[in-house]
PDB file of N, CA and C in Angstrom:
ATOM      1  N   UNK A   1     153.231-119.445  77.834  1.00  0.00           N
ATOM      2  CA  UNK A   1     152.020-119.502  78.614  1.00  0.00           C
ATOM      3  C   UNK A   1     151.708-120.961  78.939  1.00  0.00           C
ATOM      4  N   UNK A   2     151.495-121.348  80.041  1.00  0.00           N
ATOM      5  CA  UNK A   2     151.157-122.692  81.013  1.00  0.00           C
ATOM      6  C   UNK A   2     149.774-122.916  80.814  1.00  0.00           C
ATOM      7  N   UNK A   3     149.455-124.173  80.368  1.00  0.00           N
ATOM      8  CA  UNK A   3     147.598-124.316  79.834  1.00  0.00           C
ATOM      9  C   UNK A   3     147.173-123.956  81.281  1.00  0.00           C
ATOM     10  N   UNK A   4     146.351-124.420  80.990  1.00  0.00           N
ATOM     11  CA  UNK A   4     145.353-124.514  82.470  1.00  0.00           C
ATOM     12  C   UNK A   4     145.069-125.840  82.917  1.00  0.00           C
ATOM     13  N   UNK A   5     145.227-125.547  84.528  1.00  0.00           N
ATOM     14  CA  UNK A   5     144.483-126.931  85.044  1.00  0.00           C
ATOM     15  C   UNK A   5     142.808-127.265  85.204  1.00  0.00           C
ATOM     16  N   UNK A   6     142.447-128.070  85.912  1.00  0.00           N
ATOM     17  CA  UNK A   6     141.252-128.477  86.389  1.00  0.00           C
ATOM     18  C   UNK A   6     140.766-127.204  86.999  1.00  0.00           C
ATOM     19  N   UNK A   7     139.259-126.810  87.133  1.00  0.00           N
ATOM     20  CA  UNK A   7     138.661-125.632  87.416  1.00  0.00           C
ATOM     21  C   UNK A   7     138.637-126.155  89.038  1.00  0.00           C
ATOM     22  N   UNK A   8     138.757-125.299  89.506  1.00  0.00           N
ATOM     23  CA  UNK A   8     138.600-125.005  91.248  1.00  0.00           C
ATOM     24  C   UNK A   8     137.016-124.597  91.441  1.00  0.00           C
ATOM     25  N   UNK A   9     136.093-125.727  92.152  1.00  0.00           N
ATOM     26  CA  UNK A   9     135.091-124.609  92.438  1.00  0.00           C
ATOM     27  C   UNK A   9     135.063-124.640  93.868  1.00  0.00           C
ATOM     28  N   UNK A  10     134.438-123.692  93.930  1.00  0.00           N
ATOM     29  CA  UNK A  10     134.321-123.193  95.860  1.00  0.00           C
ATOM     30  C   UNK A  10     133.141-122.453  96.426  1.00  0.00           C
ATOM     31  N   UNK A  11     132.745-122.957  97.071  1.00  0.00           N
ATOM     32  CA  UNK A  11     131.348-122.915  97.951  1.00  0.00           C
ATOM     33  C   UNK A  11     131.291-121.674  98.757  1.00  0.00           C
ATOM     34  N   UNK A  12     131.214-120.226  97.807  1.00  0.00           N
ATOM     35  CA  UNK A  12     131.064-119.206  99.019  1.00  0.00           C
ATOM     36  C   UNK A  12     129.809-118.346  99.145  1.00  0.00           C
ATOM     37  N   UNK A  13     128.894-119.690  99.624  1.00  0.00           N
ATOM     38  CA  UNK A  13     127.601-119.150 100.260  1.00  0.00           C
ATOM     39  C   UNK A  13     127.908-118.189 101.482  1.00  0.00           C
ATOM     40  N   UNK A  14     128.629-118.697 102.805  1.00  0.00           N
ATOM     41  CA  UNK A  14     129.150-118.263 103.894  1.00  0.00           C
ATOM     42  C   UNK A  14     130.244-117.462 104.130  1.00  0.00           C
ATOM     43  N   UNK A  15     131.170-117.452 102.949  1.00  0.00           N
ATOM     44  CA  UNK A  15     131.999-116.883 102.975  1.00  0.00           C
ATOM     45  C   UNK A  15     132.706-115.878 104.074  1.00  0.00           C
ATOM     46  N   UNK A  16     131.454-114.862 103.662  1.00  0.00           N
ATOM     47  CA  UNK A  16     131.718-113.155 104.225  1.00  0.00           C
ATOM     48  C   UNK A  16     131.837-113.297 105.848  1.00  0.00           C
ATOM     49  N   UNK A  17     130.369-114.119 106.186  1.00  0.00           N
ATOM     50  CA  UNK A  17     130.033-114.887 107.483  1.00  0.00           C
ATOM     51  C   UNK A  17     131.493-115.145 108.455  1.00  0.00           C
ATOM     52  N   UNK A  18     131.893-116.145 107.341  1.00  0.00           N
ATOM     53  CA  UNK A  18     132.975-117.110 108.001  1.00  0.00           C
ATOM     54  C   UNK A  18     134.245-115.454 108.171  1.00  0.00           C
ATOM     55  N   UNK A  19     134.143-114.984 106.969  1.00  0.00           N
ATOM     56  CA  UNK A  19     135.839-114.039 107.516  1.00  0.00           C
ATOM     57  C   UNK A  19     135.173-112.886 108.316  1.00  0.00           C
ATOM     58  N   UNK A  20     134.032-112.449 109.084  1.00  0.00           N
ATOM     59  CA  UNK A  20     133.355-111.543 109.832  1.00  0.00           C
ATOM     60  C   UNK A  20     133.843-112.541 111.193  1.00  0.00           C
ATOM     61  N   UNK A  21     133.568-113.457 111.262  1.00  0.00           N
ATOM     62  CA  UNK A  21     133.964-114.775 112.494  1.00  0.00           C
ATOM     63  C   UNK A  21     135.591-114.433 112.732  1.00  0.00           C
ATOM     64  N   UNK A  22     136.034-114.500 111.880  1.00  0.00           N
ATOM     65  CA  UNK A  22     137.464-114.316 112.335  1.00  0.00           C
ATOM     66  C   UNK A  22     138.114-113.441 112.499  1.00  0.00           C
ATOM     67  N   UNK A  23     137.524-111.948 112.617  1.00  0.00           N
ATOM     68  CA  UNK A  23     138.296-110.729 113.203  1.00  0.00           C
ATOM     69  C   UNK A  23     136.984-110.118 114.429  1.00  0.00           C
ATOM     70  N   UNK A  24     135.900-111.120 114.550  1.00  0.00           N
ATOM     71  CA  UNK A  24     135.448-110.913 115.286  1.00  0.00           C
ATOM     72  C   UNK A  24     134.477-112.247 116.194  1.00  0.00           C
ATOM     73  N   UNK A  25     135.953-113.092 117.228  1.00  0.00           N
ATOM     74  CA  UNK A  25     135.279-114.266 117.297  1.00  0.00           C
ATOM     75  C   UNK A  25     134.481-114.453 117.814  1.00  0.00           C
ATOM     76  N   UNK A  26     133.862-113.821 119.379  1.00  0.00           N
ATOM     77  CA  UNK A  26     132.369-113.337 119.320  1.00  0.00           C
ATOM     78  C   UNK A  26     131.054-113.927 118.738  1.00  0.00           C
ATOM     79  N   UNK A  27     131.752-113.556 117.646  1.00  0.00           N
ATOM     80  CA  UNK A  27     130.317-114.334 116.606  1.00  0.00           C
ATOM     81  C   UNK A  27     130.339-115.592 116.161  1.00  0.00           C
ATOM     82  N   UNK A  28     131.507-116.350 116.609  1.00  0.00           N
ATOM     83  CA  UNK A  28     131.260-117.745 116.275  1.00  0.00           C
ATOM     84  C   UNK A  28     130.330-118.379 116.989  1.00  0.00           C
ATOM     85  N   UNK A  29     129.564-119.610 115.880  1.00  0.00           N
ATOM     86  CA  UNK A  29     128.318-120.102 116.547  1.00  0.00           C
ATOM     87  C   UNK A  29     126.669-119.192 116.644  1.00  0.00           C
ATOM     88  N   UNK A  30     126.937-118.252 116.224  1.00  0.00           N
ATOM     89  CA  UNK A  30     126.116-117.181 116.342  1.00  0.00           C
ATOM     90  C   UNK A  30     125.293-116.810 114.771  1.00  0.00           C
ATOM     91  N   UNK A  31     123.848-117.112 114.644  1.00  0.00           N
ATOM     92  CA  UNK A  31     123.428-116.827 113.296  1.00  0.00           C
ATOM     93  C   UNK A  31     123.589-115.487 113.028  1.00  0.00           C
ATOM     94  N   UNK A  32     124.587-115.374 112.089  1.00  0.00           N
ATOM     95  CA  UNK A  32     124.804-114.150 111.386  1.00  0.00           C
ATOM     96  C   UNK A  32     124.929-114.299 109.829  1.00  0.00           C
ATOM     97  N   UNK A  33     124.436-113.119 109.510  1.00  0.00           N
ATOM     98  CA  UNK A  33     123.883-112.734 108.443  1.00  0.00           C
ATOM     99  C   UNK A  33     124.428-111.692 107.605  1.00  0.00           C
ATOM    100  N   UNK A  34     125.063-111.743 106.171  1.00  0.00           N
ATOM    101  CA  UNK A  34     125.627-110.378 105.454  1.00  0.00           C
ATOM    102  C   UNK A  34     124.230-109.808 104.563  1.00  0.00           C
ATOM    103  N   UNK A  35     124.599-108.702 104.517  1.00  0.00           N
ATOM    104  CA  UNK A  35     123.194-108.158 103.775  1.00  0.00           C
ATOM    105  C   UNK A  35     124.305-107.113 102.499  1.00  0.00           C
ATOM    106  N   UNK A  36     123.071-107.206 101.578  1.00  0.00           N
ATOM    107  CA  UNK A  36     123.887-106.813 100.191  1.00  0.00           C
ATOM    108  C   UNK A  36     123.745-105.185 100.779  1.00  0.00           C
ATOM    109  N   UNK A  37     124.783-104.316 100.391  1.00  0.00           N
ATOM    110  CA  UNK A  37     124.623-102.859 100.299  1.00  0.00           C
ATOM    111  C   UNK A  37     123.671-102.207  99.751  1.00  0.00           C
ATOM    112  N   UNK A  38     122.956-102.638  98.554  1.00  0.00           N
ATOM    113  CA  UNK A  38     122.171-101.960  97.652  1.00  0.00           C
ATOM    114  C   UNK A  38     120.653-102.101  97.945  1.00  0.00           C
ATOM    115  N   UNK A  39     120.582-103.006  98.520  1.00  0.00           N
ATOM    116  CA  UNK A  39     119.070-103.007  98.930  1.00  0.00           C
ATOM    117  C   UNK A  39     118.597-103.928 100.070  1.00  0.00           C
ATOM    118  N   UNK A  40     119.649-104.293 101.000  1.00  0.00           N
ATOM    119  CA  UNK A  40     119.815-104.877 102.282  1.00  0.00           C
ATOM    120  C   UNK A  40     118.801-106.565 101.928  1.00  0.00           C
ATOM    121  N   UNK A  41     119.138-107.239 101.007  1.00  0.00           N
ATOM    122  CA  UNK A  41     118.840-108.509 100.809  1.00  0.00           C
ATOM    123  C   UNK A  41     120.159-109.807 101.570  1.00  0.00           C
ATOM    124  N   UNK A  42     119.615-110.872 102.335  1.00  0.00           N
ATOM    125  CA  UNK A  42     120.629-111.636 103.170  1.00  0.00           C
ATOM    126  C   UNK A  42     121.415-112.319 101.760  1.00  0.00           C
ATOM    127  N   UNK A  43     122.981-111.808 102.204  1.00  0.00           N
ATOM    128  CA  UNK A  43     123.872-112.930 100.432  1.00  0.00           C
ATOM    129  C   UNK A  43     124.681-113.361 101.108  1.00  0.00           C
ATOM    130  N   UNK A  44     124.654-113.976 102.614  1.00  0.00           N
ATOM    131  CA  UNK A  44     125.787-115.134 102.679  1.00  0.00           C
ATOM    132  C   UNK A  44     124.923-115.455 104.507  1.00  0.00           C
ATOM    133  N   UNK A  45     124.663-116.790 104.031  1.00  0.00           N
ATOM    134  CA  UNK A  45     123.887-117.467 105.528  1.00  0.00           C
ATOM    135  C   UNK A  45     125.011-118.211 106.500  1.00  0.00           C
ATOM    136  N   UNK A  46     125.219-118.507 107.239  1.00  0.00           N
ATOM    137  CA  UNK A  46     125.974-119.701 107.635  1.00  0.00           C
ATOM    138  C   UNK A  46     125.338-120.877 108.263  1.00  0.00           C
ATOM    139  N   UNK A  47     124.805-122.028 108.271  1.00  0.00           N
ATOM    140  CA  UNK A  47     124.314-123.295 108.877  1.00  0.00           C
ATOM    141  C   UNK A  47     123.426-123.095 110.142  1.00  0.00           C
ATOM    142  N   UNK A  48     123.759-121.814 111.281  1.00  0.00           N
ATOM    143  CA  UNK A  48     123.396-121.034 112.669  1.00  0.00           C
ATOM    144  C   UNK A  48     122.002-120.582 111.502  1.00  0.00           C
ATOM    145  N   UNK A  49     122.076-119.770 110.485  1.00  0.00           N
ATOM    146  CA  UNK A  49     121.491-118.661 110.321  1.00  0.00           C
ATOM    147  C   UNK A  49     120.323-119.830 109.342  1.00  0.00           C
ATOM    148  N   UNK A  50     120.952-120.459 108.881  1.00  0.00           N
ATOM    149  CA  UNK A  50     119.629-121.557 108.336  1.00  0.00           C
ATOM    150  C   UNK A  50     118.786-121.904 109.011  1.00  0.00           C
ATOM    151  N   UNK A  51     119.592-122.634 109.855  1.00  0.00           N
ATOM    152  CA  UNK A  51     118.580-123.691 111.473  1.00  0.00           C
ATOM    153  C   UNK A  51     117.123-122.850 111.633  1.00  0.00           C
ATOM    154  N   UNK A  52     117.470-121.396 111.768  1.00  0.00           N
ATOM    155  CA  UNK A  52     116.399-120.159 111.790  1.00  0.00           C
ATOM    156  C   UNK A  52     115.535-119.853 111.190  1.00  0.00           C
ATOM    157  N   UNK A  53     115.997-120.965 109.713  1.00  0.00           N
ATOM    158  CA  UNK A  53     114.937-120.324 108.882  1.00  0.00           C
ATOM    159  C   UNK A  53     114.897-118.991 108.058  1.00  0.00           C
ATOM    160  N   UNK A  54     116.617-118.559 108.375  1.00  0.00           N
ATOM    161  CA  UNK A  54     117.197-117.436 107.150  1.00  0.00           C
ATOM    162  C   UNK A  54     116.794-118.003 105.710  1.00  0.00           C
ATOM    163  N   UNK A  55     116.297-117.324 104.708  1.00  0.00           N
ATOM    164  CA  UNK A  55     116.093-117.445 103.285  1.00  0.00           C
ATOM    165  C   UNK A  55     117.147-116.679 102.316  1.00  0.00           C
ATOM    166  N   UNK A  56     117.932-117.508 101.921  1.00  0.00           N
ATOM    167  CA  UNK A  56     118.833-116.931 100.893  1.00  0.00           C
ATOM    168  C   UNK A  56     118.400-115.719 100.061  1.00  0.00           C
ATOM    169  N   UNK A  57     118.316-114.541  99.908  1.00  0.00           N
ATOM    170  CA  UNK A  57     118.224-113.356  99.283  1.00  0.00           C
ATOM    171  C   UNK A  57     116.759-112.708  99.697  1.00  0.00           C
ATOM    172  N   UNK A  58     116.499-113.222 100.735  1.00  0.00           N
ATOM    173  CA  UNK A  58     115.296-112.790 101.826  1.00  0.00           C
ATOM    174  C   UNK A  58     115.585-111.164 102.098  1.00  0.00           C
ATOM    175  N   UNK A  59     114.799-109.783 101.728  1.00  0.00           N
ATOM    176  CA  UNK A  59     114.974-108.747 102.491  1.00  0.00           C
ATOM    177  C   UNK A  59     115.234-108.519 103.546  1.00  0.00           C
ATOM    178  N   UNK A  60     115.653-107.797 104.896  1.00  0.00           N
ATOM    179  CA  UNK A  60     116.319-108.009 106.030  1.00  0.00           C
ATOM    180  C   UNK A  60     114.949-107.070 106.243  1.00  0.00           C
ATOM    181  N   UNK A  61     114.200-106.199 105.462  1.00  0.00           N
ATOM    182  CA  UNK A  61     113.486-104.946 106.016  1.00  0.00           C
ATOM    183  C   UNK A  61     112.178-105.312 106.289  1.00  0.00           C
ATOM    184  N   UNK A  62     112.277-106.313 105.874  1.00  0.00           N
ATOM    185  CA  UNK A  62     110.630-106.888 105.726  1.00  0.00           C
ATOM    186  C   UNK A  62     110.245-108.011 106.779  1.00  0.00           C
ATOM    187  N   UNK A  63     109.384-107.488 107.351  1.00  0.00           N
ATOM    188  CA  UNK A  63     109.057-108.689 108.884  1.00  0.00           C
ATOM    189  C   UNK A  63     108.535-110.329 108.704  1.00  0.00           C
ATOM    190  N   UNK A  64     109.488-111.225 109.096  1.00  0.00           N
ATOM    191  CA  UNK A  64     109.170-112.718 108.573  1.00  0.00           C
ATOM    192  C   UNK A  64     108.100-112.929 109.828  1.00  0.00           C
TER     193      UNK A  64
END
């Protein structure tokens, strides 16, 4: 067994955002927004969807 290296961390606020952009390019540039399945809260903003004034784990159902 090979120790381990240095921990990898990685920034996936946008993630979902960013791979939704790339099978649908369309939406590049475009504030979009993933919403959790279980109770439609926003869990991945992209920089578009900030500018707006998206709130990280903000309800989608509830009128801002």
């Amino acid at each position: 067994m090979q120790p381990m290296g240095a921990p990898i961390a990685v920034d996936c606020n946008n993630f979902y955002a960013w791979c939704e952009r790339v099978f649908q390019p369309k939406l590049r540039g475009k504030p979009v927004v993933m919403l959790s399945s279980n109770d439609g809260c926003m869990i991945a903003r992209p920089n578009e969807a900030k500018a707006h004034g998206v709130v990280m784990g903000a309800p989608w159902h509830v009128p801002g």
